[in-house]
C-alpha atoms as a PDB file:
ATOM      1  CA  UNK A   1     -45.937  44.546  80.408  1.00  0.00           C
ATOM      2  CA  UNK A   2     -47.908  41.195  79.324  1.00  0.00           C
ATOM      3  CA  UNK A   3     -50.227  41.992  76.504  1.00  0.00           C
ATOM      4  CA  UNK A   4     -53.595  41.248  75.586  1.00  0.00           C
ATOM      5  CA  UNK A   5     -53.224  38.291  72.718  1.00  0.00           C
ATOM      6  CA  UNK A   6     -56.603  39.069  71.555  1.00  0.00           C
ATOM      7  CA  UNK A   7     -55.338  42.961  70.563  1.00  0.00           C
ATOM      8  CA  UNK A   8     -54.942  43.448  66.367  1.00  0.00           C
ATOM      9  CA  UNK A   9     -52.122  43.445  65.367  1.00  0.00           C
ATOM     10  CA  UNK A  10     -49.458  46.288  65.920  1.00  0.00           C
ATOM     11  CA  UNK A  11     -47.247  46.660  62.869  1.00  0.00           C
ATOM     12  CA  UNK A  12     -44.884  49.248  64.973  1.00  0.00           C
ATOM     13  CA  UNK A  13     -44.055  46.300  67.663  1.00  0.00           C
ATOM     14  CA  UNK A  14     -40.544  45.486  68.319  1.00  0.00           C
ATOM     15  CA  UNK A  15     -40.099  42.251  66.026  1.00  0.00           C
ATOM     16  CA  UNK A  16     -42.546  43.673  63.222  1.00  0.00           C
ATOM     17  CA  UNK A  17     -39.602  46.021  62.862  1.00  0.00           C
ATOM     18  CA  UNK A  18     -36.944  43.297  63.190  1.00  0.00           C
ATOM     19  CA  UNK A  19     -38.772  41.746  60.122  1.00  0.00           C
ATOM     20  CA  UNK A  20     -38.297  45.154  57.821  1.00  0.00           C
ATOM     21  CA  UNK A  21     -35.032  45.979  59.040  1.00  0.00           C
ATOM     22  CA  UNK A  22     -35.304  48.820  61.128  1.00  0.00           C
ATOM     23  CA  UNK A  23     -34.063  47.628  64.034  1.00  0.00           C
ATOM     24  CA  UNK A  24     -30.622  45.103  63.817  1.00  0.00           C
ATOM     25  CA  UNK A  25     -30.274  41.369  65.073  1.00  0.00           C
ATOM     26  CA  UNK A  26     -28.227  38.548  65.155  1.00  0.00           C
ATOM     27  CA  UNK A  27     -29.967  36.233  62.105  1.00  0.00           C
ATOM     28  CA  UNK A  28     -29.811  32.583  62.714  1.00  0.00           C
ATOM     29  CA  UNK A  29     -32.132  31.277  60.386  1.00  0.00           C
ATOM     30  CA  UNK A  30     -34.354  32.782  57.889  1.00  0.00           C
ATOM     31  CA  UNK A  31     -36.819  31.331  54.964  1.00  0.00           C
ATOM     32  CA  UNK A  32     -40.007  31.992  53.217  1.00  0.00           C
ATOM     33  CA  UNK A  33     -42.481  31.897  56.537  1.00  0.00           C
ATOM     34  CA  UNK A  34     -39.848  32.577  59.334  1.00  0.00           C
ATOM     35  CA  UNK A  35     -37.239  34.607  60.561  1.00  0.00           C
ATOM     36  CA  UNK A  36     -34.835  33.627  63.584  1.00  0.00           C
ATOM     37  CA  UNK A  37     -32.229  35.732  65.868  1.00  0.00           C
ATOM     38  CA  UNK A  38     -30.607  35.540  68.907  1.00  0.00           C
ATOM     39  CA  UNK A  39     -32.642  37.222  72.064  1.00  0.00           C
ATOM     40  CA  UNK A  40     -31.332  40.279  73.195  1.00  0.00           C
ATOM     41  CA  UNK A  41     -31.339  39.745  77.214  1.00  0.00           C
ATOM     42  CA  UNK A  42     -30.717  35.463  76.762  1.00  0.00           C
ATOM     43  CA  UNK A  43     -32.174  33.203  79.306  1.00  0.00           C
ATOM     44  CA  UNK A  44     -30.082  30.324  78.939  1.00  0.00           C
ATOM     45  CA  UNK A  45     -26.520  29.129  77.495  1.00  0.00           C
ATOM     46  CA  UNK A  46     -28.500  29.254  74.097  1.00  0.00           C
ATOM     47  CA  UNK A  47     -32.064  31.467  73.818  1.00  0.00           C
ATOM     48  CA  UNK A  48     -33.004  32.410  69.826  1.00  0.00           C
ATOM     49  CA  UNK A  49     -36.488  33.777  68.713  1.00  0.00           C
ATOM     50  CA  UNK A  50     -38.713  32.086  66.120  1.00  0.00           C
ATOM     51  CA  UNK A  51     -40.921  34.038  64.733  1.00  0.00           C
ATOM     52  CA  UNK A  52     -43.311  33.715  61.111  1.00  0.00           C
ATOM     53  CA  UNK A  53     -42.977  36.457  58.780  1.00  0.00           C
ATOM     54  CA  UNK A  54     -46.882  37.039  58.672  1.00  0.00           C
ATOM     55  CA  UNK A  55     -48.984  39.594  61.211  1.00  0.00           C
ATOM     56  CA  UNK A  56     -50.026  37.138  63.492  1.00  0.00           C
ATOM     57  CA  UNK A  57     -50.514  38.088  67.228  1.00  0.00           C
ATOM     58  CA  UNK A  58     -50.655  35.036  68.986  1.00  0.00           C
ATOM     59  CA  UNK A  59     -50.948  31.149  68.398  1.00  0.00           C
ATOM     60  CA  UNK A  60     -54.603  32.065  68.761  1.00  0.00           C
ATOM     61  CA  UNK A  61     -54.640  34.038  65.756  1.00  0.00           C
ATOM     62  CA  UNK A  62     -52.082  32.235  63.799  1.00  0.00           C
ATOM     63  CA  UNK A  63     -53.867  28.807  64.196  1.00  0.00           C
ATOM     64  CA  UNK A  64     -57.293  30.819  62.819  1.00  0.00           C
ATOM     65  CA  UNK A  65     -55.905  32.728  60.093  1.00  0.00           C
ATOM     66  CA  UNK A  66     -52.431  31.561  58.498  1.00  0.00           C
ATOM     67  CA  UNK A  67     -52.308  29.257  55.347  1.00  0.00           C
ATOM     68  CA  UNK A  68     -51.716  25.616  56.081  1.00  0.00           C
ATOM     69  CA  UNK A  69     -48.289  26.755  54.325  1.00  0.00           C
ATOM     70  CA  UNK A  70     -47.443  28.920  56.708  1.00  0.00           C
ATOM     71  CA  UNK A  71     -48.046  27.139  60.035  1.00  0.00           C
ATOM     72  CA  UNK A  72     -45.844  24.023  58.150  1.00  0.00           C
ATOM     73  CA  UNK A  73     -43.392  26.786  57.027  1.00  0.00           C
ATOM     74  CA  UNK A  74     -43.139  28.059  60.667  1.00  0.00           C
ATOM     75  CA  UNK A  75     -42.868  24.636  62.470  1.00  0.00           C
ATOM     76  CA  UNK A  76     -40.239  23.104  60.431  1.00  0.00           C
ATOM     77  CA  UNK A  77     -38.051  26.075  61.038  1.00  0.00           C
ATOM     78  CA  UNK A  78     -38.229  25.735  64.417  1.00  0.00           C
ATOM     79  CA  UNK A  79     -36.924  22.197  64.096  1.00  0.00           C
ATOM     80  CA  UNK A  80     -34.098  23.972  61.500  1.00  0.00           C
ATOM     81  CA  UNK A  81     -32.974  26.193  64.366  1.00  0.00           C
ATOM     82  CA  UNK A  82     -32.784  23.634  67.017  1.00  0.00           C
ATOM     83  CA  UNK A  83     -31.193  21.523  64.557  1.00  0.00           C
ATOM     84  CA  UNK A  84     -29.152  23.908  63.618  1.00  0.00           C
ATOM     85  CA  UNK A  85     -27.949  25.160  67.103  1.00  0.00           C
ATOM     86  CA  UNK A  86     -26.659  21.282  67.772  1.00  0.00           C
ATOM     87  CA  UNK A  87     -30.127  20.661  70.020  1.00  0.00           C
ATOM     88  CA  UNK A  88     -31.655  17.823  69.239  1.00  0.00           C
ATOM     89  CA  UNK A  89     -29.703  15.571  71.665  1.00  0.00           C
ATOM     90  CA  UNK A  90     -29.163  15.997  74.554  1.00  0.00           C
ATOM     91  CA  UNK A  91     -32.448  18.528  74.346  1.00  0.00           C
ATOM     92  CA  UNK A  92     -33.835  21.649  74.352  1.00  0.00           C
ATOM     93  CA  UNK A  93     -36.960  23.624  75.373  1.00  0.00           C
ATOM     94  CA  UNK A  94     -39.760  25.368  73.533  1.00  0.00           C
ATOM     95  CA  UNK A  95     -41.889  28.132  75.044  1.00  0.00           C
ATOM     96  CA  UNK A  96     -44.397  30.461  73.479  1.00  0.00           C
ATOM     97  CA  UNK A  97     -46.095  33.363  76.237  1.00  0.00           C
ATOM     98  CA  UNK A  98     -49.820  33.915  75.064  1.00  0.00           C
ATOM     99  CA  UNK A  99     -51.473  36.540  76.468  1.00  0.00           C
ATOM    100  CA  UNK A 100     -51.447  38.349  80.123  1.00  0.00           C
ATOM    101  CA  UNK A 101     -51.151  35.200  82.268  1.00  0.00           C
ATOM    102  CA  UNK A 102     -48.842  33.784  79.737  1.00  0.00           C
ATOM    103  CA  UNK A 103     -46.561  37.103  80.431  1.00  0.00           C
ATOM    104  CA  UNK A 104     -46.135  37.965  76.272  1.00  0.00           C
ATOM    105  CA  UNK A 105     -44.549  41.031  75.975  1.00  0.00           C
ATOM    106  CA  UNK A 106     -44.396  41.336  72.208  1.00  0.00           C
ATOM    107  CA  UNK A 107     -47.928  40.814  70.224  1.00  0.00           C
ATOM    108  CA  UNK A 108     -45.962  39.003  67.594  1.00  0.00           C
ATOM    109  CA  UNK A 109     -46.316  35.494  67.694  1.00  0.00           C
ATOM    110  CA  UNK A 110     -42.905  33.994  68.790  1.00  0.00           C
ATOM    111  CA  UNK A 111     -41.032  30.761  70.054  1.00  0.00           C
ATOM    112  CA  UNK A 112     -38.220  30.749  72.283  1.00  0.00           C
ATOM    113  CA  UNK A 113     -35.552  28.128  71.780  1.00  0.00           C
ATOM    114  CA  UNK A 114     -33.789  27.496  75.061  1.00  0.00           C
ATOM    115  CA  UNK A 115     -30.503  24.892  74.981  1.00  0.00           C
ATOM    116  CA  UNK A 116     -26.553  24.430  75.555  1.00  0.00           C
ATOM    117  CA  UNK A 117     -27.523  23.088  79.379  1.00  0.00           C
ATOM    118  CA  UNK A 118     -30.273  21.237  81.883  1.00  0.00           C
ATOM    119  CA  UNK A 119     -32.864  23.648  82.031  1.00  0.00           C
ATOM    120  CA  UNK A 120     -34.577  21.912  85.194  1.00  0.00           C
ATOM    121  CA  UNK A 121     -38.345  21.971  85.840  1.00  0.00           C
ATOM    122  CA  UNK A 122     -40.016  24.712  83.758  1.00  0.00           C
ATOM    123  CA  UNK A 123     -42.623  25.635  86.148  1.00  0.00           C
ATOM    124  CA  UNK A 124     -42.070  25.498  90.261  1.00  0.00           C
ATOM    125  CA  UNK A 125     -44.585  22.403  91.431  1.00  0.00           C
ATOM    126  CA  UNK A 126     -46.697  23.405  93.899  1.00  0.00           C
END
């Protein structure tokens, strides 16, 4: 069920308890801002999570209230995971759902990292 991106934050969501071990996953990546793992029901060849340590609920509220350490800490590890997943070339695909039309199911800010194939158009032209 989308969620409203504006919500507070929900420290019993799914990835909040990723992030304090309560619930396993596959790590790909982790540092001081981010933490990385494979998705659980993968939409493509290759399909990991990025998401930043911090309570942030959306780009929305991660561009208003993290540290100009943390958004740089967050960014450059998605460019570690893509690097690290062999992604750079041929390509790869980022996607971030915000809000109710941007169908986010988790109010924890996260990026998907698609790969490992042509993805095709990302939205049907109309």
């Amino acid at each position: 069920m989308p969620i409203d991106a504006t919500q507070p934050y929900d420290d019993n969501n799914i990835f909040a308890k990723i992030l304090r071990g309560e619930i396993p996953s596959a790590k790909v990546y982790e540092d001081e801002w981010a933490y990385a793992f494979e998705d659980i029901n993968p939409q493509a060849a290759i399909h990991t999570l990025v998401i930043p340590k911090g309570r942030y609920v959306s780009w929305d509220d991660f561009s208003q209230h993290a540290s100009a350490e943390e958004i740089a800490g967050f960014i450059r590890a998605v460019g570690e995971v893509a690097r690290a997943k062999g992604l750079v070339e041929p390509g790869y695909r980022l996607l971030a759902n915000i809000g109710g039309h941007g169908h986010q199911e988790v109010p924890h800010l996260h990026v998907h990292v698609f790969g490992g194939h042509p993805l095709g158009p990302m939205l049907l032209r109309r």
